[in-house]
N, C-alpha and C. Protein backbone atom coordinates (compact mmCIF):
# COMPACT_ATOMS: atom_id res chain seq x y z
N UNK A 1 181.52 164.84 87.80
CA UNK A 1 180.10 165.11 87.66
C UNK A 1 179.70 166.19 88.66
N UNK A 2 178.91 167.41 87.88
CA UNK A 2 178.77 168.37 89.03
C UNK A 2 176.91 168.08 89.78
N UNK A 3 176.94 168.06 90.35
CA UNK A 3 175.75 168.43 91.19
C UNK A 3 175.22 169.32 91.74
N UNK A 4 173.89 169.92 91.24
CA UNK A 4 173.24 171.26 92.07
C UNK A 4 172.39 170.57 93.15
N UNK A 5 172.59 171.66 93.92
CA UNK A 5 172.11 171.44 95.47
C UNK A 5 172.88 170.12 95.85
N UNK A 6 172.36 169.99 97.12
CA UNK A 6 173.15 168.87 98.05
C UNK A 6 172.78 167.86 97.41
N UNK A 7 173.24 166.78 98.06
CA UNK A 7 173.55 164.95 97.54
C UNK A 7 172.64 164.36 98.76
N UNK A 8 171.86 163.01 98.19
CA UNK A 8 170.78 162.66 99.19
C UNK A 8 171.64 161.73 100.47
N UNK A 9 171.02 161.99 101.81
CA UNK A 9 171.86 161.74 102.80
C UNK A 9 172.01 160.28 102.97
N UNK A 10 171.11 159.17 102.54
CA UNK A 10 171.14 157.78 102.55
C UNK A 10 172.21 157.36 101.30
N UNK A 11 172.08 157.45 100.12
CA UNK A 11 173.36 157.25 99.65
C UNK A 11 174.25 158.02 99.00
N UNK A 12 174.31 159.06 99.16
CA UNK A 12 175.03 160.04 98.85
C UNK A 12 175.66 160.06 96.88
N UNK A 13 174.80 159.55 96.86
CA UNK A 13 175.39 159.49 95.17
C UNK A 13 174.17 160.39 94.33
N UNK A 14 172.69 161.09 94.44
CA UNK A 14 171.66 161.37 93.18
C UNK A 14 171.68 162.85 94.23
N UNK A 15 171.05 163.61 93.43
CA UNK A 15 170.68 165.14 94.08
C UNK A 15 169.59 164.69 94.88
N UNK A 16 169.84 165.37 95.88
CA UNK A 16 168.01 164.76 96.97
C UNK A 16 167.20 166.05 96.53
N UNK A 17 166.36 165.45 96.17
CA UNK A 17 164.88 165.98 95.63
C UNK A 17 163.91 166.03 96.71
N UNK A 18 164.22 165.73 97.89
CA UNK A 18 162.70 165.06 99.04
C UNK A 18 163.64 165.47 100.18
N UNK A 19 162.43 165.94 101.30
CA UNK A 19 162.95 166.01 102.75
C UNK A 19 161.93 165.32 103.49
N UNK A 20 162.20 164.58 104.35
CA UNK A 20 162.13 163.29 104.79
C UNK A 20 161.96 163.58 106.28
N UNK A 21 161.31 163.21 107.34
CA UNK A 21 161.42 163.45 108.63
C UNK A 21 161.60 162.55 109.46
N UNK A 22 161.71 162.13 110.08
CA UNK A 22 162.84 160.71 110.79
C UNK A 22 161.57 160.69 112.33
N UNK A 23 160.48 159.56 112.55
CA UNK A 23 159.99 159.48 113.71
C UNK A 23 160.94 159.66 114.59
N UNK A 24 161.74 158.53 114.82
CA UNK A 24 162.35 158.19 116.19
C UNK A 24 163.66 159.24 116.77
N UNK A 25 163.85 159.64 115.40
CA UNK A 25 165.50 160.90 115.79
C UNK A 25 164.44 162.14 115.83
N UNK A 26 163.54 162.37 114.76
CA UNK A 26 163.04 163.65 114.47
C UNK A 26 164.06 164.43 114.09
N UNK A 27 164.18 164.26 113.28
CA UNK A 27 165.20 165.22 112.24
C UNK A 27 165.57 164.84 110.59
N UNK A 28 165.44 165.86 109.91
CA UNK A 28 164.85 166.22 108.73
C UNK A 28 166.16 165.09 107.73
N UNK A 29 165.80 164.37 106.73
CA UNK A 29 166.98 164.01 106.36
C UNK A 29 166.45 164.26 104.62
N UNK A 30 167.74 164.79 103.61
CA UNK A 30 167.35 164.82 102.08
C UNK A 30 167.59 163.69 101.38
N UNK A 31 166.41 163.55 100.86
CA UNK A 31 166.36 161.90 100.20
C UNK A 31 166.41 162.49 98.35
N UNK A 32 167.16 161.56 97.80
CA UNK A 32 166.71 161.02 96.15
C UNK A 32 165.57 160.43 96.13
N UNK A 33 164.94 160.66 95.15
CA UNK A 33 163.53 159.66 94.61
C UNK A 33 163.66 158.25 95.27
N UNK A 34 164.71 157.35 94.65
CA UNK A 34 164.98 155.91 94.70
C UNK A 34 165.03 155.86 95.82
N UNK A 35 165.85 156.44 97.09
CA UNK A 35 165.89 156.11 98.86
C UNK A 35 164.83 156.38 98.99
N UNK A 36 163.86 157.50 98.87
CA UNK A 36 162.71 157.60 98.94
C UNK A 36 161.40 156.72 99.47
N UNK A 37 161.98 156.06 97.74
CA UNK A 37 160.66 154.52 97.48
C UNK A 37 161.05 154.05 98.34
N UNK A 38 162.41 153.63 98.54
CA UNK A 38 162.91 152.22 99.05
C UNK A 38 162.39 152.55 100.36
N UNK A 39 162.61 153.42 101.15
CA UNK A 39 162.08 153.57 102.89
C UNK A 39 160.95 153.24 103.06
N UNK A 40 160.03 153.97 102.19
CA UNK A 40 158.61 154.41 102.24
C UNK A 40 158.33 152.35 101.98
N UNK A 41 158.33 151.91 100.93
CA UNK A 41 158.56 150.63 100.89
C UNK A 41 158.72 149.48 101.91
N UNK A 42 159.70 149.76 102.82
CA UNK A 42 160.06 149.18 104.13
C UNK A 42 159.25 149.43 105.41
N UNK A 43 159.12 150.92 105.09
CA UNK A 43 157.51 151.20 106.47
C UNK A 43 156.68 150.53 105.97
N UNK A 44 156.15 150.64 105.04
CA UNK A 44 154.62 149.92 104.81
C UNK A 44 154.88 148.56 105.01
N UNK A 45 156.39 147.24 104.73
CA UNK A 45 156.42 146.68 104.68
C UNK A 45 156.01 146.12 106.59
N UNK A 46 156.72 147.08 107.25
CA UNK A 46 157.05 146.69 108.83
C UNK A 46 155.43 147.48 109.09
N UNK A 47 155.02 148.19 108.73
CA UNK A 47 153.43 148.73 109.32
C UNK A 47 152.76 147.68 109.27
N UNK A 48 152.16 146.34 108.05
CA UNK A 48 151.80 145.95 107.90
C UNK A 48 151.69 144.27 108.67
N UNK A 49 153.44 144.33 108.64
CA UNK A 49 153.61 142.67 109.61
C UNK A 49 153.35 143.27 110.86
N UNK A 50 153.50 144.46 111.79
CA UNK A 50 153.09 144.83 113.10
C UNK A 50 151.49 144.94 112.80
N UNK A 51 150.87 145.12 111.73
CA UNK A 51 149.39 145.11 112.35
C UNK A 51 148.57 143.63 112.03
N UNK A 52 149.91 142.96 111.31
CA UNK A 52 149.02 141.39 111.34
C UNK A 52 149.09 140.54 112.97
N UNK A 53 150.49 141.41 113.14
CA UNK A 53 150.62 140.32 114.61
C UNK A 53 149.74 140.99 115.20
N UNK A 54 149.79 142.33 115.87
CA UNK A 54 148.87 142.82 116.19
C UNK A 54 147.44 141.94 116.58
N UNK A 55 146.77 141.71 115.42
CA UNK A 55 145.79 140.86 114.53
C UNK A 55 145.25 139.56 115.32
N UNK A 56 146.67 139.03 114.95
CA UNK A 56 146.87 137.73 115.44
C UNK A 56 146.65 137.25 116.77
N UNK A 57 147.41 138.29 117.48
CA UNK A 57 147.37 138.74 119.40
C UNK A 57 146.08 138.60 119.69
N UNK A 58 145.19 139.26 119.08
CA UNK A 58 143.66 139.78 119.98
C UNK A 58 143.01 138.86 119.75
N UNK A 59 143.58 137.96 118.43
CA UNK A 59 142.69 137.22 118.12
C UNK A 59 142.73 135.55 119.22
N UNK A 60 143.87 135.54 119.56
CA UNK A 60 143.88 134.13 120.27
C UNK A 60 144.09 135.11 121.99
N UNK A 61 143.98 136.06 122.13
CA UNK A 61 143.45 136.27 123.71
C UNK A 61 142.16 136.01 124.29
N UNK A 62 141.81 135.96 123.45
CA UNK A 62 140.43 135.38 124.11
C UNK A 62 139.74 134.34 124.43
């Protein structure tokens, strides 16, 4: 199977369509659609339990 342009860097199997920027390394990585979702998916998943605890914290400090 030939492939144009590069192969996406998370699983190396679909053409990466997306460039991606990495907070904590800062550095650019090429994603497929599907790694894409799936990351983007997992932040919102971890954004969301850090702003319930968050939440939770302020709420019984007082």
């Amino acid at each position: 199977m030939k492939h144009k342009g590069y192969l996406c860097e998370s699983c190396g199997k679909l053409t990466a369509k997306y460039e991606a920027r990495t907070f904590l390394e800062g550095k650019n990585l090429l994603l497929c659609a599907k790694c894409l979702t799936e990351i983007k998916s997992l932040l919102e998943t971890q954004i969301s339990k850090d702003y319930y605890n968050h939440s939770y914290q302020a709420k019984n400090s007082y």
